[in-house]
N, C-alpha and C. Protein backbone atom coordinates (compact mmCIF):
# COMPACT_ATOMS: atom_id res chain seq x y z
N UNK A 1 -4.02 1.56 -19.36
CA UNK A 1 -2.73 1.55 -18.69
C UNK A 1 -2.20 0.11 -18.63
N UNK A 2 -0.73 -0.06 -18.86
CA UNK A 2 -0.56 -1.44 -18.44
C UNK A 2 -0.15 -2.13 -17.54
N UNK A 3 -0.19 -3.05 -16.98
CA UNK A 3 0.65 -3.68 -16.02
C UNK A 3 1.47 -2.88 -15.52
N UNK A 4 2.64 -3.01 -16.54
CA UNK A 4 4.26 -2.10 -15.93
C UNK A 4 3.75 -0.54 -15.49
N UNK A 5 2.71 -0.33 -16.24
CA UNK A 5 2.56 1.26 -16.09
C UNK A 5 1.89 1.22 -14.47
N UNK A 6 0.61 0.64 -14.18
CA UNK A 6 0.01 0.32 -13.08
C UNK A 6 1.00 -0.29 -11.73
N UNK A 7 2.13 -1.08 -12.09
CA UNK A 7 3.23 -1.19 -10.75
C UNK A 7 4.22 -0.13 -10.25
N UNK A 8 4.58 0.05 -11.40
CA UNK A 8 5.09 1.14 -11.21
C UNK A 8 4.57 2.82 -10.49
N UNK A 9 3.06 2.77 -10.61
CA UNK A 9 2.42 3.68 -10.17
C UNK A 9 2.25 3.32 -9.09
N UNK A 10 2.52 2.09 -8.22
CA UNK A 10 1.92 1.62 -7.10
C UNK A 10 2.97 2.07 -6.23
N UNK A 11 4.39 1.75 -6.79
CA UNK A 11 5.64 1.66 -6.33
C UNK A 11 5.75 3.32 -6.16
N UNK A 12 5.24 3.89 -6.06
CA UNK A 12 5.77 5.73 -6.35
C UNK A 12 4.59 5.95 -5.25
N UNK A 13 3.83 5.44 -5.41
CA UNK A 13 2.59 5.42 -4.06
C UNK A 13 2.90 5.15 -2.83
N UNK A 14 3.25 3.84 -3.13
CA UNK A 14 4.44 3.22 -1.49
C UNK A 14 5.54 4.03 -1.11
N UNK A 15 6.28 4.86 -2.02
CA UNK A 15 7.26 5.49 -1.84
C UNK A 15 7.06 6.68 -1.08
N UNK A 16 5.95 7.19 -1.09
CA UNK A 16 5.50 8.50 -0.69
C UNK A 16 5.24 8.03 0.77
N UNK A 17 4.33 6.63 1.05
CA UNK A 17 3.90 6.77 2.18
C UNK A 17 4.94 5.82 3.40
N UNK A 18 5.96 5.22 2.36
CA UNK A 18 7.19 4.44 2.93
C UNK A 18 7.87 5.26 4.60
N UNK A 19 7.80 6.45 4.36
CA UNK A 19 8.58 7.10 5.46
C UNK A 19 8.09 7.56 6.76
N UNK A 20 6.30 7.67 6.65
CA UNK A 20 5.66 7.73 7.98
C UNK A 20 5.60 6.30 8.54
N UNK A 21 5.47 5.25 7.44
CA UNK A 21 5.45 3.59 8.48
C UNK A 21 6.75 3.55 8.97
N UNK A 22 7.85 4.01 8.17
CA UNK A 22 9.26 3.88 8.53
C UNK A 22 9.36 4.83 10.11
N UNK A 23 9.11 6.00 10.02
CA UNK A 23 8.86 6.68 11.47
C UNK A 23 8.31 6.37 12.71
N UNK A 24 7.13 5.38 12.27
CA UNK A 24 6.52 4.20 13.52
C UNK A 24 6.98 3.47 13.65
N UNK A 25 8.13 2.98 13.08
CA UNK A 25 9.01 1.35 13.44
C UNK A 25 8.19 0.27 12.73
N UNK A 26 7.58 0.69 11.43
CA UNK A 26 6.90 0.04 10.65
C UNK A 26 7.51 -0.11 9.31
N UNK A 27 6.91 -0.50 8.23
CA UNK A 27 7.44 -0.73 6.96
C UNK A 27 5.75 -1.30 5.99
N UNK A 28 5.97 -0.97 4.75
CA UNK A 28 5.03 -1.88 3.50
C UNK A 28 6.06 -2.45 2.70
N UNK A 29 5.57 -3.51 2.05
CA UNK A 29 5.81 -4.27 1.01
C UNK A 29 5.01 -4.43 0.18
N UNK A 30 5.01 -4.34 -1.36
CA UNK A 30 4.56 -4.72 -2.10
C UNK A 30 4.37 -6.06 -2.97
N UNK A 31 3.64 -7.14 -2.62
CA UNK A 31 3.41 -8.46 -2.38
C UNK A 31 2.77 -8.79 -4.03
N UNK A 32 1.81 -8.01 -4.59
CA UNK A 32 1.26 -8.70 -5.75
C UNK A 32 0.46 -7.41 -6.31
N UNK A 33 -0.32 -7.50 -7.56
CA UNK A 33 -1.01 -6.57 -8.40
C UNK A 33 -1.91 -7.74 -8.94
N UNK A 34 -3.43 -8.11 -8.79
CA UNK A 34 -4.26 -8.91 -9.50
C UNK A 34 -5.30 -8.28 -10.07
N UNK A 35 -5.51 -7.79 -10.64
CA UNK A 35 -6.67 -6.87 -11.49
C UNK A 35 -6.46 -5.61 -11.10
N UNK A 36 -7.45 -5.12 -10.21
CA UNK A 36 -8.02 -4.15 -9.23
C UNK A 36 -7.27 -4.36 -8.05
N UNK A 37 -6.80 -5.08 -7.80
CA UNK A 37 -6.28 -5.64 -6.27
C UNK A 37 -4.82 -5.32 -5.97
N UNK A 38 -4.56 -4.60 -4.65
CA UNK A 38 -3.22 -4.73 -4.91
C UNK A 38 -2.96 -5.19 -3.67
N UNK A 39 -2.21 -6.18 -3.45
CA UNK A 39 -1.73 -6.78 -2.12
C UNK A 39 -0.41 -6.72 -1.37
N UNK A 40 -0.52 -6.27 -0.09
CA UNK A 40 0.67 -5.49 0.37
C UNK A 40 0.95 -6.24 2.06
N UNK A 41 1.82 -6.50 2.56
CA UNK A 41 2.09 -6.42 3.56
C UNK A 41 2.53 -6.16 4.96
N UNK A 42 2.14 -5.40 5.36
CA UNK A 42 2.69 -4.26 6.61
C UNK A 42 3.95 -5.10 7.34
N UNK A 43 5.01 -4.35 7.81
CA UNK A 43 5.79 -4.78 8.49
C UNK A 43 6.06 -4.10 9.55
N UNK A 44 6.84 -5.16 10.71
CA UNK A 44 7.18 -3.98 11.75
C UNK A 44 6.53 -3.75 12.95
N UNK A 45 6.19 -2.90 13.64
CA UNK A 45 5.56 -1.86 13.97
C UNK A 45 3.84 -1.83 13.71
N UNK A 46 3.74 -2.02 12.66
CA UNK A 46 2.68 -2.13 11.97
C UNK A 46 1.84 -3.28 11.94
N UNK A 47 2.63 -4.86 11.98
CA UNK A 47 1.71 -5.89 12.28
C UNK A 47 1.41 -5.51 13.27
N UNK A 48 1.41 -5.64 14.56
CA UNK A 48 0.46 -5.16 15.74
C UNK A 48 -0.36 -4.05 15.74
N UNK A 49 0.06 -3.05 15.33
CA UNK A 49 -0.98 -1.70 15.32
C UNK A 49 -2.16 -1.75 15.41
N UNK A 50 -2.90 -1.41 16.36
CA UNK A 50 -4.02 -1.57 16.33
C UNK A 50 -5.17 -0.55 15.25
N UNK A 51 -4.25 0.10 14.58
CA UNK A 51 -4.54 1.27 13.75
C UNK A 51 -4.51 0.66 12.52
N UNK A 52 -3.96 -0.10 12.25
CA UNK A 52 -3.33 -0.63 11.23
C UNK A 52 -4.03 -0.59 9.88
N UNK A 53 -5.23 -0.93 10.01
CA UNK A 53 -6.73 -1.23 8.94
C UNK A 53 -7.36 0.07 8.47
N UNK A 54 -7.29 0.78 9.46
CA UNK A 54 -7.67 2.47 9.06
C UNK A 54 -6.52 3.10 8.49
N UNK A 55 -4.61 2.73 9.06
CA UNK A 55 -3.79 3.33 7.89
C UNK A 55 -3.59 2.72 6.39
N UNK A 56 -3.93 1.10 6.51
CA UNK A 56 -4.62 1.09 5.09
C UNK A 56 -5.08 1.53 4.18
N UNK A 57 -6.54 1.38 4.54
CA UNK A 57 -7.41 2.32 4.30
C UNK A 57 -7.81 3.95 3.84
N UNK A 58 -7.11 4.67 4.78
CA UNK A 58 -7.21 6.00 4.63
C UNK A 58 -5.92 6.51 3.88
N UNK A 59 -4.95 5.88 4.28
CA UNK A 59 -3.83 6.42 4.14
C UNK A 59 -3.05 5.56 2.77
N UNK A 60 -2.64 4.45 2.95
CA UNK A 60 -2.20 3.47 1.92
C UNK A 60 -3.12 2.99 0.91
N UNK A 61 -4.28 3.02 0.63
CA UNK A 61 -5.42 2.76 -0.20
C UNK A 61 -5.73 4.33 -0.99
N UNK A 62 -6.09 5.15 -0.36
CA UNK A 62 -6.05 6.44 -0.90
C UNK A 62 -4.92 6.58 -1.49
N UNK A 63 -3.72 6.99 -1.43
CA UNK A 63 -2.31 7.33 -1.70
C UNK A 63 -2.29 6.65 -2.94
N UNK A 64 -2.60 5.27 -3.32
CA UNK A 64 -2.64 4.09 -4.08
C UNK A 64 -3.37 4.62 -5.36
N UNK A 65 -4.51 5.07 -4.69
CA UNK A 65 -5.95 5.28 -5.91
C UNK A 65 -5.59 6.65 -6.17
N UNK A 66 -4.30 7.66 -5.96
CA UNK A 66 -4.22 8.92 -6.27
C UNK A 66 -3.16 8.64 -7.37
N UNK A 67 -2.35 7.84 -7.43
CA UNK A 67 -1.31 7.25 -8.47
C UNK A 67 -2.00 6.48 -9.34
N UNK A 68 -2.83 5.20 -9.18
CA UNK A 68 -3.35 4.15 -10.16
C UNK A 68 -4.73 4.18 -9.66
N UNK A 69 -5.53 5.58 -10.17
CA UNK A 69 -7.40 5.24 -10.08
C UNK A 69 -7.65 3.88 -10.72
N UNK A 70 -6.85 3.32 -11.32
CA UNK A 70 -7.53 1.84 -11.34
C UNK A 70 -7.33 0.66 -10.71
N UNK A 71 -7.35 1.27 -9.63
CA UNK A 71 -6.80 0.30 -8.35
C UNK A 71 -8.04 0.15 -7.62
N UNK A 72 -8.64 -0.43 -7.15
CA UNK A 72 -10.01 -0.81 -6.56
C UNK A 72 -10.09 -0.88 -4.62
N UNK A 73 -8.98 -1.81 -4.49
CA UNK A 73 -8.84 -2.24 -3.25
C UNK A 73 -7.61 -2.84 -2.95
N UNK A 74 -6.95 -2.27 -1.53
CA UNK A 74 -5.99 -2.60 -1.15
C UNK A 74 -6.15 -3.69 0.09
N UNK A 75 -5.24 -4.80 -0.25
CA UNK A 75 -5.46 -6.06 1.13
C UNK A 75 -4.25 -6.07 1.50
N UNK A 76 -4.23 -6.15 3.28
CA UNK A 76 -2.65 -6.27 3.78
C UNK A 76 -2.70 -8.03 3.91
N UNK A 77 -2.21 -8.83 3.54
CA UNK A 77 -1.62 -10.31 3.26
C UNK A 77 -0.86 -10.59 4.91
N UNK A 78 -1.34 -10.56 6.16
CA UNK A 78 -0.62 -11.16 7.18
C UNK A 78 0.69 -12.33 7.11
């Protein structure tokens, strides 16, 4: 897969999960793509959350690896 193919898969990932952070008074950004890595930044709502690492995780990391399985790991960039 390439690059464009792999951002673009990321971007359709974020899109899906764009509207429950949007519902918490939150937001993501999509910050960078480095190998395996994709780096994102929570906004909102969401920097404080004390949830925040588990909706990562469960929710924005999964969602991620269901669009681009060659995505390894997701980091939120404070």
């Amino acid at each position: 897969m390439t690059a464009s193919e792999t951002r673009n898969n990321v971007e359709k990932a974020l899109e899906e999960i764009r509207p429950f952070l949007i519902s918490d008074g939150g937001n993501i950004k999509l910050l960078s793509i480095e190998d395996t890595t994709v780096k994102v930044q929570l906004e909102g709502a969401c920097t404080g959350c004390s949830v925040n690492q588990m909706t990562l995780k469960n929710g924005v990391e999964a969602t991620i690896k269901k669009y681009a399985p060659e995505i390894k790991e997701v980091i939120n960039v404070a």
